[in-house]
PDB file of N, CA and C in Angstrom:
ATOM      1  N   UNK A   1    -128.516  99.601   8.134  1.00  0.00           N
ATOM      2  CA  UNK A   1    -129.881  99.394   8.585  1.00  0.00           C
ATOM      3  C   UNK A   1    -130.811  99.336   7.375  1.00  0.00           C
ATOM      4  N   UNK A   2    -131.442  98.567   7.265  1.00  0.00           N
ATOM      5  CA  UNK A   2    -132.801  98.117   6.550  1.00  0.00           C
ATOM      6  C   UNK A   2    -133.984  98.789   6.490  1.00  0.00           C
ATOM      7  N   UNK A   3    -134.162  99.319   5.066  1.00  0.00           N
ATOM      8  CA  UNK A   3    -135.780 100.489   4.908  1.00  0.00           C
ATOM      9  C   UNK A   3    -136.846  99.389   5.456  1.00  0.00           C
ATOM     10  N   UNK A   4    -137.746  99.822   6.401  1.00  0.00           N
ATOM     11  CA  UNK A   4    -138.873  98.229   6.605  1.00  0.00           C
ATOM     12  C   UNK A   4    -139.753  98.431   5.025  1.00  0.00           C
ATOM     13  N   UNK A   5    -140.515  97.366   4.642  1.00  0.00           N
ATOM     14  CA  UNK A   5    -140.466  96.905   3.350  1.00  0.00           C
ATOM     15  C   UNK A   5    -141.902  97.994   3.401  1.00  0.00           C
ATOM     16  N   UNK A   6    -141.880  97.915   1.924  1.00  0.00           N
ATOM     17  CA  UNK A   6    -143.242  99.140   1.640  1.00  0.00           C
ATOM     18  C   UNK A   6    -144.130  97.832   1.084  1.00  0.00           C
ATOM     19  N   UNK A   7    -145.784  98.655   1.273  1.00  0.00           N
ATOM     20  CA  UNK A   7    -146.835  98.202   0.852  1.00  0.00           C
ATOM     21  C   UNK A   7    -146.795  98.730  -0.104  1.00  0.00           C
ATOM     22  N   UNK A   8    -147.503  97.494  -1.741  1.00  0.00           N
ATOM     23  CA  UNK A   8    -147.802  98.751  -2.555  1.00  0.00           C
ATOM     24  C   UNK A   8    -149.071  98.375  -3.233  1.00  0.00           C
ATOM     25  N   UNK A   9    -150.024  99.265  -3.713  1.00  0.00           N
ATOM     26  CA  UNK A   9    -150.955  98.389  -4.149  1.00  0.00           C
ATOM     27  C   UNK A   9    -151.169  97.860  -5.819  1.00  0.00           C
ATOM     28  N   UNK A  10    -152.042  97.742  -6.206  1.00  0.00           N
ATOM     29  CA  UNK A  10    -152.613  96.810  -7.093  1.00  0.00           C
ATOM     30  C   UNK A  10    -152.220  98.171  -8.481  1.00  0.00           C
ATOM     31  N   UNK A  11    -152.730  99.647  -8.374  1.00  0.00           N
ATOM     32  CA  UNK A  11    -152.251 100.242  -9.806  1.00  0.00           C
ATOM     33  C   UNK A  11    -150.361 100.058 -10.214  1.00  0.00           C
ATOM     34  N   UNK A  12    -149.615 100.011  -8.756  1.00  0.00           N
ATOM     35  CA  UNK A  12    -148.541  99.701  -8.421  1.00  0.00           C
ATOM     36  C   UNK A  12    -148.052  98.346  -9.370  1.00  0.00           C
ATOM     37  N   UNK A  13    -148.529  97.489  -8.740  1.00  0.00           N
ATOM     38  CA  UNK A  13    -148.256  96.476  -9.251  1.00  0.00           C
ATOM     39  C   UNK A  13    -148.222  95.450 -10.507  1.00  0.00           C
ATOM     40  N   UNK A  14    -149.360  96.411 -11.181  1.00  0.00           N
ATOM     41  CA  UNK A  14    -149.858  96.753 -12.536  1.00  0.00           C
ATOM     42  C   UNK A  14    -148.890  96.924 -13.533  1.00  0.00           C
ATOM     43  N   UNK A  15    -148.376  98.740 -12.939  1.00  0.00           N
ATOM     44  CA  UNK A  15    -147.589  99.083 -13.530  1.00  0.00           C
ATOM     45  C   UNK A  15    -145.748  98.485 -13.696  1.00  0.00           C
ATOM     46  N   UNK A  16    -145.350  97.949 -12.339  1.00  0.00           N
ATOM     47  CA  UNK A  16    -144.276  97.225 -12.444  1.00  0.00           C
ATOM     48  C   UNK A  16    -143.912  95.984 -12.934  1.00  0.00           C
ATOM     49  N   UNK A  17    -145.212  94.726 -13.061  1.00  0.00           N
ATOM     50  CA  UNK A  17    -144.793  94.038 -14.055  1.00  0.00           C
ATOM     51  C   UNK A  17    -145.692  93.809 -15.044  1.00  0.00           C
ATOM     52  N   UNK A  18    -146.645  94.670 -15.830  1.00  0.00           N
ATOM     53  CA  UNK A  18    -147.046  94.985 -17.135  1.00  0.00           C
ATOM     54  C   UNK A  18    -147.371  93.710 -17.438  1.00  0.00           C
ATOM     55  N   UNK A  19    -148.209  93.543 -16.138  1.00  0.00           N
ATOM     56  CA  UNK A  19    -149.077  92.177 -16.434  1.00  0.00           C
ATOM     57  C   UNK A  19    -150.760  92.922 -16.009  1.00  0.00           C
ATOM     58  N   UNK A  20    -151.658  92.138 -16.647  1.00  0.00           N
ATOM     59  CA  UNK A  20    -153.089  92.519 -16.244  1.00  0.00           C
ATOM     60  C   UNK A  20    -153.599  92.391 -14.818  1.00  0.00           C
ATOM     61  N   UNK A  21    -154.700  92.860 -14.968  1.00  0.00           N
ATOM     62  CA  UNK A  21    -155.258  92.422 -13.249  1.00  0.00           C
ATOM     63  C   UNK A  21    -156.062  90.737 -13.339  1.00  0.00           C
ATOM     64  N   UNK A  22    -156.094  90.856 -14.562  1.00  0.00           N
ATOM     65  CA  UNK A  22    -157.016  89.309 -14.469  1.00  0.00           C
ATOM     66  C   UNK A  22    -155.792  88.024 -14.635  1.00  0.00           C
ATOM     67  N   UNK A  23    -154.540  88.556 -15.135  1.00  0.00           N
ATOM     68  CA  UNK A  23    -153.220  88.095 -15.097  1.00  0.00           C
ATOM     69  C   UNK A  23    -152.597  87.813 -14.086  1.00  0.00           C
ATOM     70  N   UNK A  24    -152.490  88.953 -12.908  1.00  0.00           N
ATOM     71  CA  UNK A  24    -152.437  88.770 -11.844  1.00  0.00           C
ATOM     72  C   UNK A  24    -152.749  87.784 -10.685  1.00  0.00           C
ATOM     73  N   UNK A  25    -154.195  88.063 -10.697  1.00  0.00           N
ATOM     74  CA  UNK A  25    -155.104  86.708 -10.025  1.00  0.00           C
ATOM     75  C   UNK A  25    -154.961  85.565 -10.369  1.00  0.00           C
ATOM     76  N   UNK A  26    -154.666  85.022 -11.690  1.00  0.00           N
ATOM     77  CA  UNK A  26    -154.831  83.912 -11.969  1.00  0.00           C
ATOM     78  C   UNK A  26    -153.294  83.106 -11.783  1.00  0.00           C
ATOM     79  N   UNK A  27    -152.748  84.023 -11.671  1.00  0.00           N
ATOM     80  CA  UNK A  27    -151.115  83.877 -11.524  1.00  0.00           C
ATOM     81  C   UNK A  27    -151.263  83.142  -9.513  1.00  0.00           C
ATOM     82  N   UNK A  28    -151.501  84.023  -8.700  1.00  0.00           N
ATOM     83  CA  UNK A  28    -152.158  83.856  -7.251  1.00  0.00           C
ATOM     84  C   UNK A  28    -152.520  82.783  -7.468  1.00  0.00           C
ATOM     85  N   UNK A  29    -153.534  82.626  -7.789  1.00  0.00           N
ATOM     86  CA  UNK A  29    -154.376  81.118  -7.441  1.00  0.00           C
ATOM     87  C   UNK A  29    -153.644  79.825  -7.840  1.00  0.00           C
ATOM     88  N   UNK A  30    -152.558  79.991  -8.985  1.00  0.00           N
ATOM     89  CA  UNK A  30    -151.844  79.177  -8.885  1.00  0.00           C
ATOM     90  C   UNK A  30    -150.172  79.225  -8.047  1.00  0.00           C
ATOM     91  N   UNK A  31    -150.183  80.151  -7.448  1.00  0.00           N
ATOM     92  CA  UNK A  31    -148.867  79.807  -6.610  1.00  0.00           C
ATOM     93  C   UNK A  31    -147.850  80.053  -7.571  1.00  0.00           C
ATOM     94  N   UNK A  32    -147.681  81.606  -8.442  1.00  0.00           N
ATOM     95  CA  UNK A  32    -146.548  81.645  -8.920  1.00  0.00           C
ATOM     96  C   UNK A  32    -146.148  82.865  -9.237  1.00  0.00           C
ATOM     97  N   UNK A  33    -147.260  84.072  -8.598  1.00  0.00           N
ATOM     98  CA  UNK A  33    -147.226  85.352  -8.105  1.00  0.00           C
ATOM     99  C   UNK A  33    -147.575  85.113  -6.420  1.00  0.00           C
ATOM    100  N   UNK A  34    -146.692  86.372  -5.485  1.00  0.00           N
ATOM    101  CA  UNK A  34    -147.173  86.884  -4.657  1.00  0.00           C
ATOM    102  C   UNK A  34    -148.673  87.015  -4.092  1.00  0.00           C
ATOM    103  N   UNK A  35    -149.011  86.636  -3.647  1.00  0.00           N
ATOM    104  CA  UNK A  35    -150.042  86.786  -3.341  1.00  0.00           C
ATOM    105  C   UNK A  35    -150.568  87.938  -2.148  1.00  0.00           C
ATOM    106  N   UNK A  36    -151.450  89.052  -2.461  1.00  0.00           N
ATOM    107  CA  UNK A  36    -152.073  89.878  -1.548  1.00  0.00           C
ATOM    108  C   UNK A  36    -152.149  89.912  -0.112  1.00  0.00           C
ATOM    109  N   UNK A  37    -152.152  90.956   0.699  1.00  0.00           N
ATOM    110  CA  UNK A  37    -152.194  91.255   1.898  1.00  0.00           C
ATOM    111  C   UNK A  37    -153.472  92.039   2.200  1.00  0.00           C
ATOM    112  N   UNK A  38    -153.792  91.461   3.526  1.00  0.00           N
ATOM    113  CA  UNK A  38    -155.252  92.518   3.881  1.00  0.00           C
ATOM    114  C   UNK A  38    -154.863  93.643   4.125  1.00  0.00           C
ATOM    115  N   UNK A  39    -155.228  95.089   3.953  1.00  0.00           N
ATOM    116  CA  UNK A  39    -154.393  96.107   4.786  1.00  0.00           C
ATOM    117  C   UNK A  39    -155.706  97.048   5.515  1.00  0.00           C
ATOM    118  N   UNK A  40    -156.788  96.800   5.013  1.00  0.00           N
ATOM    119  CA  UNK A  40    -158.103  97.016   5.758  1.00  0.00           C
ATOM    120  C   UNK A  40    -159.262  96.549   5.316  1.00  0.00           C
ATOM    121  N   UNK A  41    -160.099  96.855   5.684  1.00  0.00           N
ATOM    122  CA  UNK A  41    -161.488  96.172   5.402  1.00  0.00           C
ATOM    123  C   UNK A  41    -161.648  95.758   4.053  1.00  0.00           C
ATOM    124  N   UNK A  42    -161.064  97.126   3.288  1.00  0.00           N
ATOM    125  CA  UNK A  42    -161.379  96.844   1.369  1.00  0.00           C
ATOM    126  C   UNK A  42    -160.106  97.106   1.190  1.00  0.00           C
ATOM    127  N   UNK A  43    -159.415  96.697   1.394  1.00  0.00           N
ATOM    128  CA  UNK A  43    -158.076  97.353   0.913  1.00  0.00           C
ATOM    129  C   UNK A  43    -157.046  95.835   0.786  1.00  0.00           C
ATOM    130  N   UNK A  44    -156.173  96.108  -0.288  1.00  0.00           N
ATOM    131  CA  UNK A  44    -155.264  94.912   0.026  1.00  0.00           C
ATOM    132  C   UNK A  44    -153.930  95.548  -0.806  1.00  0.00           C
ATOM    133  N   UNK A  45    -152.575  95.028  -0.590  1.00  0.00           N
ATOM    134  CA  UNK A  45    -151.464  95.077  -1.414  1.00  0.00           C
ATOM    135  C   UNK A  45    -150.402  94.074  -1.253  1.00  0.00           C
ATOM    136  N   UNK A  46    -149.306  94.744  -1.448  1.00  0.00           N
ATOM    137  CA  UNK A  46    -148.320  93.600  -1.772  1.00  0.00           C
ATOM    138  C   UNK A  46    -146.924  93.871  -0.922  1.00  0.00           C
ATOM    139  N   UNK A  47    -146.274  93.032  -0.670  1.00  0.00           N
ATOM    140  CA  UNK A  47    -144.849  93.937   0.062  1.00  0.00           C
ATOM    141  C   UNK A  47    -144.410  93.899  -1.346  1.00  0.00           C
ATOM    142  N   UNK A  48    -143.436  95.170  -1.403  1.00  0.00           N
ATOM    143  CA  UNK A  48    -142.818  95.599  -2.238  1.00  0.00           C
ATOM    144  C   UNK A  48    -141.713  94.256  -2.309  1.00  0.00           C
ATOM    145  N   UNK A  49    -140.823  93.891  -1.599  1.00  0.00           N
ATOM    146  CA  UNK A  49    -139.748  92.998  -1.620  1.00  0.00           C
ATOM    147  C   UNK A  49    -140.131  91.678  -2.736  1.00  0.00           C
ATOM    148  N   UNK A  50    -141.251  90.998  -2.273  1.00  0.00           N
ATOM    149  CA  UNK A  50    -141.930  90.303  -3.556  1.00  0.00           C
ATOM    150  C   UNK A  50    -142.218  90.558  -4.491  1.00  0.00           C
ATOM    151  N   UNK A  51    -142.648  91.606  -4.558  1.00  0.00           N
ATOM    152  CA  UNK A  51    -142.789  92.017  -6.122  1.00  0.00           C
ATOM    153  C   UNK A  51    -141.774  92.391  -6.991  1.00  0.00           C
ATOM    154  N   UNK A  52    -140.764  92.401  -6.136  1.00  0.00           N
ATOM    155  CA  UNK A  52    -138.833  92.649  -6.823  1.00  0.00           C
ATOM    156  C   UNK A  52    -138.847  91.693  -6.758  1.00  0.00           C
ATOM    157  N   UNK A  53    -138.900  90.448  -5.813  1.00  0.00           N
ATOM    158  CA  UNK A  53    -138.279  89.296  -6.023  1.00  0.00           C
ATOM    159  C   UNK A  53    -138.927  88.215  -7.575  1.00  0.00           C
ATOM    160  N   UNK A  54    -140.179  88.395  -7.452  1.00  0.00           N
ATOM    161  CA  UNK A  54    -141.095  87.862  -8.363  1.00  0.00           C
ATOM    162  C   UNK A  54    -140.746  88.781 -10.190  1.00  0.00           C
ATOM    163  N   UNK A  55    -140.529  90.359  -9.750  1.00  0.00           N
ATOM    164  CA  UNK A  55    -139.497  90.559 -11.173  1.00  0.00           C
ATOM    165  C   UNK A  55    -138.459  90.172 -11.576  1.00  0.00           C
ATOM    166  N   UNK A  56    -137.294  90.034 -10.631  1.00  0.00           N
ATOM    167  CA  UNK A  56    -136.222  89.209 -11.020  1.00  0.00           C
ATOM    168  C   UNK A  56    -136.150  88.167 -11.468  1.00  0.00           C
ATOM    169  N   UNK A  57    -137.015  87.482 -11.117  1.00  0.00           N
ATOM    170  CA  UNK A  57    -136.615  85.812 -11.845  1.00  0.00           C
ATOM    171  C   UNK A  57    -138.279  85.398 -11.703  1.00  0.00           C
ATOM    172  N   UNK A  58    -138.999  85.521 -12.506  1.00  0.00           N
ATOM    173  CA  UNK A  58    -140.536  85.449 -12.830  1.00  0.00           C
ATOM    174  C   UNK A  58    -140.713  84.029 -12.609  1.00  0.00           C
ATOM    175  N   UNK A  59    -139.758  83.152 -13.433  1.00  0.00           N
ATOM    176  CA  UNK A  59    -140.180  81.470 -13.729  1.00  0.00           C
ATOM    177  C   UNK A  59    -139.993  80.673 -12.734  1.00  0.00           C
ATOM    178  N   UNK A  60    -138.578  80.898 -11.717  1.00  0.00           N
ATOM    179  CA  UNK A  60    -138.330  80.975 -10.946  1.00  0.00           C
ATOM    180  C   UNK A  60    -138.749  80.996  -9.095  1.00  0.00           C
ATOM    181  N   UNK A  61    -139.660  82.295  -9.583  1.00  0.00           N
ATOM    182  CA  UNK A  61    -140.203  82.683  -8.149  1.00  0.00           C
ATOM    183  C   UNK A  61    -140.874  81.311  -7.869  1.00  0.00           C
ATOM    184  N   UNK A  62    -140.805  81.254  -5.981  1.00  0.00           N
ATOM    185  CA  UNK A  62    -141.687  80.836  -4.963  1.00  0.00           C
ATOM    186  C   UNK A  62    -142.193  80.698  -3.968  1.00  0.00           C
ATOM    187  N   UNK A  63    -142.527  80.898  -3.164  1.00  0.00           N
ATOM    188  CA  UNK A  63    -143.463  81.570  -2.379  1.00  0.00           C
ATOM    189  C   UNK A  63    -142.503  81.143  -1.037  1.00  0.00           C
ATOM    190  N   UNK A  64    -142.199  82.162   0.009  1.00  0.00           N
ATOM    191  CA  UNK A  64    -140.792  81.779   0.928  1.00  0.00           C
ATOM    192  C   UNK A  64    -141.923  80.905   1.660  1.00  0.00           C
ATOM    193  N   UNK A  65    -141.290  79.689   2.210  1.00  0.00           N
ATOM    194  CA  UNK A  65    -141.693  78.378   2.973  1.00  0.00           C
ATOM    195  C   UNK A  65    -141.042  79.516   4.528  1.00  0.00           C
TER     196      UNK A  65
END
C-alpha cells in the first residue's frame, strides 16, 4: 500500500533542490519545474512526488500530460 503523497512547502522546497525562490518561479513560468498548489487562501505547496521526480532527472522533467 501507498503513503498518499505529502504537501510540502516552499522553505521545503528550497532546501531540497538548493535552488532560489526567484529560481524557482522562473523555472514555473517556463514549464520545467513543478508548479504550485493552492492549499488555502495564502498558502500554496508542492506534492512531494514532483519534487523527487523533478530531482531525479532535472533536464529531463515534464509536467505529467
Amino acid at each position: 500500500m501507498r503513503e498518499p503523497d505529502r504537501i510540502v512547502r516552499l522553505k521545503t522546497v528550497l532546501a531540497r533542490t538548493g535552488l532560489s525562490r526567484s529560481t524557482i518561479y522562473r523555472k514555473i513560468a517556463e514549464g520545467t519545474f513543478p508548479a504550485q498548489l493552492k492549499i488555502s487562501t495564502n498558502g500554496t505547496g508542492w506534492h512531494e512526488s514532483e519534487i523527487n521526480r523533478w530531482i531525479a532527472d532535472p533536464v529531463a522533467w515534464r509536467p505529467k500530460t
